[in-house]
PDB file of N, CA and C in Angstrom:
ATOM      1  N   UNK A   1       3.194   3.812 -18.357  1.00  0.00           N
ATOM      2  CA  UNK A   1       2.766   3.794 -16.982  1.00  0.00           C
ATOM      3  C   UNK A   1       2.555   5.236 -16.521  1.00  0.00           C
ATOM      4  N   UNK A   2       1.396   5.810 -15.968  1.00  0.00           N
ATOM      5  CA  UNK A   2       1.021   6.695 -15.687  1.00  0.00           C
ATOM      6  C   UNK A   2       1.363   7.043 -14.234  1.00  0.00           C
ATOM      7  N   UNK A   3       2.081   8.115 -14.185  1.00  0.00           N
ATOM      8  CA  UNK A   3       2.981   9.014 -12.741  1.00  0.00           C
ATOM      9  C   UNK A   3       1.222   9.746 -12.340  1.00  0.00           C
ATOM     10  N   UNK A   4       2.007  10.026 -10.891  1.00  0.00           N
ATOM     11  CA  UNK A   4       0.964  11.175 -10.337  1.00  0.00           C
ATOM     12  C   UNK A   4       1.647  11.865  -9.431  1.00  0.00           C
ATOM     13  N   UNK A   5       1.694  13.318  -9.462  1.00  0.00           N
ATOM     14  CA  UNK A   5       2.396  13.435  -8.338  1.00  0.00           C
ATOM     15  C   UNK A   5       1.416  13.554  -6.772  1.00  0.00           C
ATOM     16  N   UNK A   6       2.518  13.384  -5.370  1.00  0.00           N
ATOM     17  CA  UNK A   6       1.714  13.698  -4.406  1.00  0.00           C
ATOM     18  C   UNK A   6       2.901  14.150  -3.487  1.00  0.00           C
ATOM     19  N   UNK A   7       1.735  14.938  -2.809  1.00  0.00           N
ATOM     20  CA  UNK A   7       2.582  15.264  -1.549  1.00  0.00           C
ATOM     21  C   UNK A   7       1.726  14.783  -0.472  1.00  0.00           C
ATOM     22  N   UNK A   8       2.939  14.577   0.312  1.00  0.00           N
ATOM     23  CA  UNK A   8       2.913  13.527   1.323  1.00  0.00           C
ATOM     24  C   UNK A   8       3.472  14.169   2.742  1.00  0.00           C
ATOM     25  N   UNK A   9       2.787  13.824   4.336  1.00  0.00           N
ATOM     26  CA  UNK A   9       3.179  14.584   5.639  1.00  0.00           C
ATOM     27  C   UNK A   9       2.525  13.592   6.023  1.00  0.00           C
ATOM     28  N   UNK A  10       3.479  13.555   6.798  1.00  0.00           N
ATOM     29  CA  UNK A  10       3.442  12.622   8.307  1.00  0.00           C
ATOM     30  C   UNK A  10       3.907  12.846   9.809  1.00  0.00           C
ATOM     31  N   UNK A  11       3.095  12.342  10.794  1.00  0.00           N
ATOM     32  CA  UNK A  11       3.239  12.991  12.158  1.00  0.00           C
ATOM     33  C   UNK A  11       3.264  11.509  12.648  1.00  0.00           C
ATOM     34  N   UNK A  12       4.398  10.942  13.299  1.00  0.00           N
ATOM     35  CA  UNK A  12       4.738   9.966  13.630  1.00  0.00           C
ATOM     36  C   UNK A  12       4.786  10.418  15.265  1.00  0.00           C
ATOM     37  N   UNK A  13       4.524   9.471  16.233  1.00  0.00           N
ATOM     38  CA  UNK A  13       4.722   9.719  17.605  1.00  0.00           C
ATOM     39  C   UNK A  13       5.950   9.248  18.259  1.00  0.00           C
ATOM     40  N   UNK A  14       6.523   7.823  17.812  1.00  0.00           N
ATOM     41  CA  UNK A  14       7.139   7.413  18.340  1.00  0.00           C
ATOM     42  C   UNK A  14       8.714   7.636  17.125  1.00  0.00           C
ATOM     43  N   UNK A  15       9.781   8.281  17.858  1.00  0.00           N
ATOM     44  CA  UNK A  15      11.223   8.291  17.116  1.00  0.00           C
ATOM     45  C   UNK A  15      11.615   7.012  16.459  1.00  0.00           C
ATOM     46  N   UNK A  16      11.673   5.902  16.602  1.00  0.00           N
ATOM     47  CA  UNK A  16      11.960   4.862  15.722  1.00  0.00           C
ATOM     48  C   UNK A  16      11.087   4.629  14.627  1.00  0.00           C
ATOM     49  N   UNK A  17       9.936   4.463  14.907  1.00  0.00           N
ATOM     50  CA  UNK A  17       8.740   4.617  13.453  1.00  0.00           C
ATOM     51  C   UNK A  17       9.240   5.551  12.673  1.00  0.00           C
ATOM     52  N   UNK A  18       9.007   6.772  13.424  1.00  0.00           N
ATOM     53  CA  UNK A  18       9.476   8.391  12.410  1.00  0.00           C
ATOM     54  C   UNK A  18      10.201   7.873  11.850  1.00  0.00           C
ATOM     55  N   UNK A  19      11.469   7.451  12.523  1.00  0.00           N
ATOM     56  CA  UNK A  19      12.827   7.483  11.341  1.00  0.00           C
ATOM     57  C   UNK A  19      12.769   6.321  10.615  1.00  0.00           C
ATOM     58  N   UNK A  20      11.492   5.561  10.075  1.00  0.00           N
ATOM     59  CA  UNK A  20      11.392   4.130   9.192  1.00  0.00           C
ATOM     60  C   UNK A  20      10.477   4.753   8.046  1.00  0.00           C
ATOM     61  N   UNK A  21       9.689   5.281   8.798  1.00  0.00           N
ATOM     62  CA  UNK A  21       8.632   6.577   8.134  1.00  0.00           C
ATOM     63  C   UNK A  21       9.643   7.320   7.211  1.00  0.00           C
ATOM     64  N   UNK A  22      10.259   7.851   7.709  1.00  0.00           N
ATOM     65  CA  UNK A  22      11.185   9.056   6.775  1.00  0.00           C
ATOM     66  C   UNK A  22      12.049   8.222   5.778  1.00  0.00           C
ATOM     67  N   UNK A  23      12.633   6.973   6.338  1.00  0.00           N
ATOM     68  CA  UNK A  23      13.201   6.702   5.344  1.00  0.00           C
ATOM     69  C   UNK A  23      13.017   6.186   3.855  1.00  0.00           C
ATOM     70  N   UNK A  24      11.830   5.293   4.034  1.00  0.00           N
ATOM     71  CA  UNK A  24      10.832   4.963   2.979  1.00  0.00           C
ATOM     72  C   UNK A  24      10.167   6.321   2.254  1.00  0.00           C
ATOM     73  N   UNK A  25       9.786   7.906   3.053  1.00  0.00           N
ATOM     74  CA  UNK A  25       9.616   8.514   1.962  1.00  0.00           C
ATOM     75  C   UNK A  25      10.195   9.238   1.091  1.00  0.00           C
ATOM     76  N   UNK A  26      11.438   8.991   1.858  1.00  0.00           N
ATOM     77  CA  UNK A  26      12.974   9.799   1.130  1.00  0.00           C
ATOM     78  C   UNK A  26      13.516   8.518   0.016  1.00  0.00           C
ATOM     79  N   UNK A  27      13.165   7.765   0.229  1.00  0.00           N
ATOM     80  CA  UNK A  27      13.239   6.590  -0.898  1.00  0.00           C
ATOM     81  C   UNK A  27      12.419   6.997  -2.157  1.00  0.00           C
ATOM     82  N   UNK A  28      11.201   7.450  -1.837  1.00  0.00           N
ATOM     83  CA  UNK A  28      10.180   7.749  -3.022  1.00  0.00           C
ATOM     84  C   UNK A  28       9.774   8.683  -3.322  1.00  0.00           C
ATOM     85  N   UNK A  29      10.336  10.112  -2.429  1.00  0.00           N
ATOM     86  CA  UNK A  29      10.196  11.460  -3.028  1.00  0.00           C
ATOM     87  C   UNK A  29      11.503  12.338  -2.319  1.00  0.00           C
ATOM     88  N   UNK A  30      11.086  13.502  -2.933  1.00  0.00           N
ATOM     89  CA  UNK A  30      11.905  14.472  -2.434  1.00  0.00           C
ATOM     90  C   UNK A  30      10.929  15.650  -1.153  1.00  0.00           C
ATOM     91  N   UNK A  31      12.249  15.836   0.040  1.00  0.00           N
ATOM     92  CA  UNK A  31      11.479  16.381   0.704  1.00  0.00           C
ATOM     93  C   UNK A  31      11.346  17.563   0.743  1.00  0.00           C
ATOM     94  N   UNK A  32      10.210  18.723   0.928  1.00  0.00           N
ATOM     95  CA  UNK A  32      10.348  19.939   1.019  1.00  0.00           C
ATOM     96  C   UNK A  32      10.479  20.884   2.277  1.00  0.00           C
ATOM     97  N   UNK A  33       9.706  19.770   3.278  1.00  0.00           N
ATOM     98  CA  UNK A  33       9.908  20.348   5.071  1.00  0.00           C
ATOM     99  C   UNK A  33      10.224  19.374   5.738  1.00  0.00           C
ATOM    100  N   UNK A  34      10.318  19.273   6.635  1.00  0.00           N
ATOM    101  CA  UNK A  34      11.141  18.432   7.305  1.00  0.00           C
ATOM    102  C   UNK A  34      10.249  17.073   7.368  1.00  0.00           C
ATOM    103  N   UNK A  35       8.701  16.928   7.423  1.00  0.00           N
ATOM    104  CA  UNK A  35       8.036  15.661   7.703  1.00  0.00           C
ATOM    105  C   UNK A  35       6.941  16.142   6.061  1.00  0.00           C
ATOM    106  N   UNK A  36       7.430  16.609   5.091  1.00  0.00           N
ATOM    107  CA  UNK A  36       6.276  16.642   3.721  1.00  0.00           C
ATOM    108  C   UNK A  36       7.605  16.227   2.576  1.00  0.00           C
ATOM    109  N   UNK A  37       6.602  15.613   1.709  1.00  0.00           N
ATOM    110  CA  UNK A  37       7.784  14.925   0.765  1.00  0.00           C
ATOM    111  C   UNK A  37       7.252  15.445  -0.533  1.00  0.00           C
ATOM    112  N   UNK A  38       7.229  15.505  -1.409  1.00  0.00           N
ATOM    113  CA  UNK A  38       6.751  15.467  -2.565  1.00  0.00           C
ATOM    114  C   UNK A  38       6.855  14.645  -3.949  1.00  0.00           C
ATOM    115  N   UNK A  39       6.444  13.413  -4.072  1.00  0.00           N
ATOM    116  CA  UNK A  39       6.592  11.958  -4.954  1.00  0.00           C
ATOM    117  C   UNK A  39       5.797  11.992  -6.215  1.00  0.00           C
ATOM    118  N   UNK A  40       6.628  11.467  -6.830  1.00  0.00           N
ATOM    119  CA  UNK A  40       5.789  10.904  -8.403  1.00  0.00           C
ATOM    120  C   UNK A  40       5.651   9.676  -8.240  1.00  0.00           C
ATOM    121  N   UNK A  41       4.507   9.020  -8.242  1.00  0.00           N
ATOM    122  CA  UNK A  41       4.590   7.495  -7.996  1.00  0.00           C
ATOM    123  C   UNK A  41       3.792   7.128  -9.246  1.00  0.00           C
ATOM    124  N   UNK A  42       3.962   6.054  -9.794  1.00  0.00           N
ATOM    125  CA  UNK A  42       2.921   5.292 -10.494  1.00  0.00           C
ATOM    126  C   UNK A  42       1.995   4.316  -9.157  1.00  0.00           C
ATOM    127  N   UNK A  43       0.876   3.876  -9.594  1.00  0.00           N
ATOM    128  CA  UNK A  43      -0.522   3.595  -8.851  1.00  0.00           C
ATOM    129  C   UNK A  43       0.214   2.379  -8.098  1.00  0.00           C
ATOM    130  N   UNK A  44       1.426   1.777  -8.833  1.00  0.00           N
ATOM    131  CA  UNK A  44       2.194   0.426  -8.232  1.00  0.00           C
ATOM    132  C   UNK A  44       2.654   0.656  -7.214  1.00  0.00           C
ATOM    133  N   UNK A  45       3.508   1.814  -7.342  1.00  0.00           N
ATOM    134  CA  UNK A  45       4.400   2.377  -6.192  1.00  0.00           C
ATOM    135  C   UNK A  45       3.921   3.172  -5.268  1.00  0.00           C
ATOM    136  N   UNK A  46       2.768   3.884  -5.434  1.00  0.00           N
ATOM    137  CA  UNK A  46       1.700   4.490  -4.382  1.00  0.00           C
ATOM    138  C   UNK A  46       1.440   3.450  -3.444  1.00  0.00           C
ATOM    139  N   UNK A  47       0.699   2.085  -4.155  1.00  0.00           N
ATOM    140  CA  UNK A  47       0.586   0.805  -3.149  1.00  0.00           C
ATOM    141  C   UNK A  47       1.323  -0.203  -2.604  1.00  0.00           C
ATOM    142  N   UNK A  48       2.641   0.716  -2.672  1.00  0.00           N
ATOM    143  CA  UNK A  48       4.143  -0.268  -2.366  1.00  0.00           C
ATOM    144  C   UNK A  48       3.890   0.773  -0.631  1.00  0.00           C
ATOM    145  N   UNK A  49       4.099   1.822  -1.215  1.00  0.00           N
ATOM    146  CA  UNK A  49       4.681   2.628  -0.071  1.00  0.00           C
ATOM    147  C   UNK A  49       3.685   2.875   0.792  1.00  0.00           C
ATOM    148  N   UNK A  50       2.260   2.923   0.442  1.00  0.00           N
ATOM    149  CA  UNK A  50       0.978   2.789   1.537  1.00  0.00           C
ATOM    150  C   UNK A  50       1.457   1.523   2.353  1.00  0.00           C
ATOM    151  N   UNK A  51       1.650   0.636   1.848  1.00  0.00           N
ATOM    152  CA  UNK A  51       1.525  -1.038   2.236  1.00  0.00           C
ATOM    153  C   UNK A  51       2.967  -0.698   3.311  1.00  0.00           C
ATOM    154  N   UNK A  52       3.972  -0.332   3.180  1.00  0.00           N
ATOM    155  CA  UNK A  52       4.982   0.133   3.721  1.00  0.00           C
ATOM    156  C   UNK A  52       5.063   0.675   5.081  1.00  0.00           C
ATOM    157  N   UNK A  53       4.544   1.729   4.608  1.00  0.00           N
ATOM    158  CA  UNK A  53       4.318   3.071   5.667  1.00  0.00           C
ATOM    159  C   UNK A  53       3.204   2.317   6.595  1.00  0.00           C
ATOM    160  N   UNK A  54       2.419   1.770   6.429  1.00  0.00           N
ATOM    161  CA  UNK A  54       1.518   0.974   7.125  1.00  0.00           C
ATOM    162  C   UNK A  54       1.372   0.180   8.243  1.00  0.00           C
ATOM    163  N   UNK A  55       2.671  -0.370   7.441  1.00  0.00           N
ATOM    164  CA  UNK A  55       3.197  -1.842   8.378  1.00  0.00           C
ATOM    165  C   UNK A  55       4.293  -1.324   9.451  1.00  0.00           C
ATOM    166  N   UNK A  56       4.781   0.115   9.238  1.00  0.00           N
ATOM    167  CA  UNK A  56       5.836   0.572  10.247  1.00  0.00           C
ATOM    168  C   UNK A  56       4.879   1.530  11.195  1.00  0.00           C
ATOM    169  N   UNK A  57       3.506   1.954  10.575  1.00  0.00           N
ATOM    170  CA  UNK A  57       2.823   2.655  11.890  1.00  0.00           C
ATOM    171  C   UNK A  57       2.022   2.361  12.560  1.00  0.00           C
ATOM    172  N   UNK A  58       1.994   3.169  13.543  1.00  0.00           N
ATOM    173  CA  UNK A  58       0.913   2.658  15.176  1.00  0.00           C
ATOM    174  C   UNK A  58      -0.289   3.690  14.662  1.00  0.00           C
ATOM    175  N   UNK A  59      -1.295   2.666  13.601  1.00  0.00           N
ATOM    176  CA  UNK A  59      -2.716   3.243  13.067  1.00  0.00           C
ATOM    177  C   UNK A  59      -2.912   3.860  14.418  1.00  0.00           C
ATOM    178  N   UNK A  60      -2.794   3.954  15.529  1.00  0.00           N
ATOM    179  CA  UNK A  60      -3.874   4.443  16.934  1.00  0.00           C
ATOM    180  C   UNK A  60      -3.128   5.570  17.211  1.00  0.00           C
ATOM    181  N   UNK A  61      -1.998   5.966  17.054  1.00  0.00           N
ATOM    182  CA  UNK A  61      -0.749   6.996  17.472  1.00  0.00           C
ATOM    183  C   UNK A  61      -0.554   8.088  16.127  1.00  0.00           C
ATOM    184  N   UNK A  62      -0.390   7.217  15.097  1.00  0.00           N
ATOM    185  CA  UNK A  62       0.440   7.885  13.979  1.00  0.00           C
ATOM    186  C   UNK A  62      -0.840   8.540  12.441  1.00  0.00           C
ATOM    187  N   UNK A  63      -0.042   9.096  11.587  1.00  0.00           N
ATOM    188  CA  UNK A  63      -1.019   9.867  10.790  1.00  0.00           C
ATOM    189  C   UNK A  63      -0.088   9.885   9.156  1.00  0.00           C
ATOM    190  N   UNK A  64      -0.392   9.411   8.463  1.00  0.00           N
ATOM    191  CA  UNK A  64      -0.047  10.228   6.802  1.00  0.00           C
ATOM    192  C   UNK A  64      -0.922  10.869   6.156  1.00  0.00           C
ATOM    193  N   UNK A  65      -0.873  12.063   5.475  1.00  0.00           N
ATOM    194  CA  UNK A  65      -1.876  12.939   4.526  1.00  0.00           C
ATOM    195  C   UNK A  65      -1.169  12.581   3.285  1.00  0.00           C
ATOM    196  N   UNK A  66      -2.204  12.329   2.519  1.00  0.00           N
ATOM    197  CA  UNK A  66      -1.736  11.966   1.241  1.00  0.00           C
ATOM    198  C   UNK A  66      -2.213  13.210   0.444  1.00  0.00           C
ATOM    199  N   UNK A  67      -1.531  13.998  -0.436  1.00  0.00           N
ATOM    200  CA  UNK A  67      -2.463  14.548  -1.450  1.00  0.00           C
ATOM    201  C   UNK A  67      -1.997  14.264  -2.490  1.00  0.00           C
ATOM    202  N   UNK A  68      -3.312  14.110  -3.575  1.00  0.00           N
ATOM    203  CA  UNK A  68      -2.862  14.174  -5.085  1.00  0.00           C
ATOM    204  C   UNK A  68      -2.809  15.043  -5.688  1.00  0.00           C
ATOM    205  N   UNK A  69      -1.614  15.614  -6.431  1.00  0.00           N
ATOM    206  CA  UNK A  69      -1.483  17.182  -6.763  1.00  0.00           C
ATOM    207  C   UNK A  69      -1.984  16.417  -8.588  1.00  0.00           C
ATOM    208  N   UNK A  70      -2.212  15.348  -9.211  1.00  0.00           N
ATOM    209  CA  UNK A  70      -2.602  15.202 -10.307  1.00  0.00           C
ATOM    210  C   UNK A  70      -1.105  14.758 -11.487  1.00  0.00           C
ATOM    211  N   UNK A  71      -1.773  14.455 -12.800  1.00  0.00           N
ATOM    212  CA  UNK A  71      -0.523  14.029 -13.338  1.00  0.00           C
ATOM    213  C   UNK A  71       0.674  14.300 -13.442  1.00  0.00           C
ATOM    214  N   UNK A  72       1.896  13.240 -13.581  1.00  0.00           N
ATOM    215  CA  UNK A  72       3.228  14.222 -12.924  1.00  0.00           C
ATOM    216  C   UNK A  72       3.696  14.835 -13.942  1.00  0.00           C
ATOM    217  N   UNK A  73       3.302  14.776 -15.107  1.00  0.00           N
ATOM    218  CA  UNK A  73       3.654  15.531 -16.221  1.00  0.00           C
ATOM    219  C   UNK A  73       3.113  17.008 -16.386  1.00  0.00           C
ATOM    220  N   UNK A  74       1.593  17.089 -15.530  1.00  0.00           N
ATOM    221  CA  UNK A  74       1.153  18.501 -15.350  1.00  0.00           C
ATOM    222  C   UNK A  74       0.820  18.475 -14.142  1.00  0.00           C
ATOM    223  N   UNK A  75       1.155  18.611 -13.063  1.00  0.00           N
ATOM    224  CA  UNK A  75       0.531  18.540 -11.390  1.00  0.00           C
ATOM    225  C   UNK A  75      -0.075  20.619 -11.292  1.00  0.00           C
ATOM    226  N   UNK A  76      -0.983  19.889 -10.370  1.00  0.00           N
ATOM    227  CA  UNK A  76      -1.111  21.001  -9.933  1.00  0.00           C
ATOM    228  C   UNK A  76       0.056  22.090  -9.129  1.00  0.00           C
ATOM    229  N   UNK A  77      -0.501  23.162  -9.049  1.00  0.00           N
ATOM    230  CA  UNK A  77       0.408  24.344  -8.885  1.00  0.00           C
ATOM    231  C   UNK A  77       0.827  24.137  -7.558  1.00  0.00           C
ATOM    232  N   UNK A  78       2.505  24.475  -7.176  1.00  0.00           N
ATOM    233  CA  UNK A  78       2.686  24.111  -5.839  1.00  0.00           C
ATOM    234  C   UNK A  78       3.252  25.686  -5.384  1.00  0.00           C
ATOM    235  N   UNK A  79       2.640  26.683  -4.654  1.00  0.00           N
ATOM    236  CA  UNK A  79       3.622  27.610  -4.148  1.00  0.00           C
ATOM    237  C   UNK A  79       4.134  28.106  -2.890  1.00  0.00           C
ATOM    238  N   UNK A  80       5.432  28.975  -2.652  1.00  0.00           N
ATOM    239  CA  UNK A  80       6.224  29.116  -1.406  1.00  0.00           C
ATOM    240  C   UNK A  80       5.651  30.326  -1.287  1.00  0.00           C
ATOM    241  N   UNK A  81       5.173  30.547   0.005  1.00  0.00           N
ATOM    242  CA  UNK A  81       5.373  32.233   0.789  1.00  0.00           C
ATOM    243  C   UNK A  81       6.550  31.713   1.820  1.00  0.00           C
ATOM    244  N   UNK A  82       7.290  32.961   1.777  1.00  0.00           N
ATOM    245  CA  UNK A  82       8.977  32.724   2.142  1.00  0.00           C
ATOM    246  C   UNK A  82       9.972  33.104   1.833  1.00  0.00           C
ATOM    247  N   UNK A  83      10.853  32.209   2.414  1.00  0.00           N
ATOM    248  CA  UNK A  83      11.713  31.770   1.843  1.00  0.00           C
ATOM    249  C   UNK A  83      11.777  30.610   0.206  1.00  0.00           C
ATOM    250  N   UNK A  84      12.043  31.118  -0.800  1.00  0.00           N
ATOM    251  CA  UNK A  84      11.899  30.024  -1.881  1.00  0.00           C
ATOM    252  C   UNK A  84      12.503  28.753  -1.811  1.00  0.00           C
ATOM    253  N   UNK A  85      11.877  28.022  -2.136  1.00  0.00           N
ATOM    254  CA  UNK A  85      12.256  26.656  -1.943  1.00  0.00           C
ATOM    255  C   UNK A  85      12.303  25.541  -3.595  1.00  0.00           C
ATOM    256  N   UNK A  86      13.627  24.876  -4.230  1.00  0.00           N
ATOM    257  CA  UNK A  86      13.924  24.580  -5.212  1.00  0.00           C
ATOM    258  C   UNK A  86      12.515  23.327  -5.434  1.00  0.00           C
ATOM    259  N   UNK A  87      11.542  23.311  -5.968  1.00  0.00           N
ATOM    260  CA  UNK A  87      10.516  22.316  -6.291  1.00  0.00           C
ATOM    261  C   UNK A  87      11.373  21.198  -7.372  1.00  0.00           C
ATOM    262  N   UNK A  88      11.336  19.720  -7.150  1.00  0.00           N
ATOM    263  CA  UNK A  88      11.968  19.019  -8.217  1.00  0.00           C
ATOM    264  C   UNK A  88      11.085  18.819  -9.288  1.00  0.00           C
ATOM    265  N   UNK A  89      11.826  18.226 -10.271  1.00  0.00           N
ATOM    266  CA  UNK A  89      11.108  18.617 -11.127  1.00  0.00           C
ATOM    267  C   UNK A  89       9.737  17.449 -11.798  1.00  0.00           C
ATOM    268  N   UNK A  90       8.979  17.924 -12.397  1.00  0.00           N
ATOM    269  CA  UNK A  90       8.145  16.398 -12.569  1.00  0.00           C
ATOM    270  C   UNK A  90       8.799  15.410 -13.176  1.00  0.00           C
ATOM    271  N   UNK A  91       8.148  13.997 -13.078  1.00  0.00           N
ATOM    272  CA  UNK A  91       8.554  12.976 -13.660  1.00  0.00           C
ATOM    273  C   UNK A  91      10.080  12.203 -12.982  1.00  0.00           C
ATOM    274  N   UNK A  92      10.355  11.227 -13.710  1.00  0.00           N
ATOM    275  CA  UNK A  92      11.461  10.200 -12.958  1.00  0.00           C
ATOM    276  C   UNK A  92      12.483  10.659 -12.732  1.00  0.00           C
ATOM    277  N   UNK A  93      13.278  10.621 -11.611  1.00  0.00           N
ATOM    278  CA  UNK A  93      14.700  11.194 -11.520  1.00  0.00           C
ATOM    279  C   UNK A  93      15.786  10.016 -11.424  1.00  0.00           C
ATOM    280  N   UNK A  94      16.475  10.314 -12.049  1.00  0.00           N
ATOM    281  CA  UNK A  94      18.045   9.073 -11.352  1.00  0.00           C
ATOM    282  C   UNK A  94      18.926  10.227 -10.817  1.00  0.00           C
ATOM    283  N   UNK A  95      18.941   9.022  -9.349  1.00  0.00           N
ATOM    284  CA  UNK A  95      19.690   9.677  -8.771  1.00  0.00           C
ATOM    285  C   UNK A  95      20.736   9.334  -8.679  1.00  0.00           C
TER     286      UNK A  95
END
């Protein structure tokens, strides 16, 4: 089964969505700012958590950016100006 990674931001309007929003993407990635996540999903679990995130937002109010950084075994390059920030690592984690 083929991973991909993505990073993921969302601007939720209303505080109860947000925090249904956040919790589903802290379910499926790790976060790097406070509303961007960064996920390895297979194409199953991409259309778990679209279908998800979906059904908890106000399409007229609310917003997700999806990007595909590409396979999670080689994703594209992710970098910090900053403060450094620990990137996880590709592929499946148990947590």
């Amino acid at each position: 089964m083929a991973r991909r990674r993505y990073l993921m931001a969302y601007d939720i309007a209303d505080p109860s969505r947000l925090r249904r929003v956040c919790n589903l993407m802290e379910d499926h990635g790790q976060r790097l700012q406070y509303s961007v996540f960064l996920c390895d999903l297979s194409l199953g679990e991409r259309a778990d958590l679209e279908t998800s995130v979906a059904e908890v937002m106000d399409l007229t109010e609310d917003s997700v950016v999806e990007i595909d950084l590409g396979p999670a075994n080689r994703p594209a390059a992710v970098r910090c100006l900053g403060r450094p920030r620990a990137l996880p690592e590709s592929g499946p984690q148990i947590v």
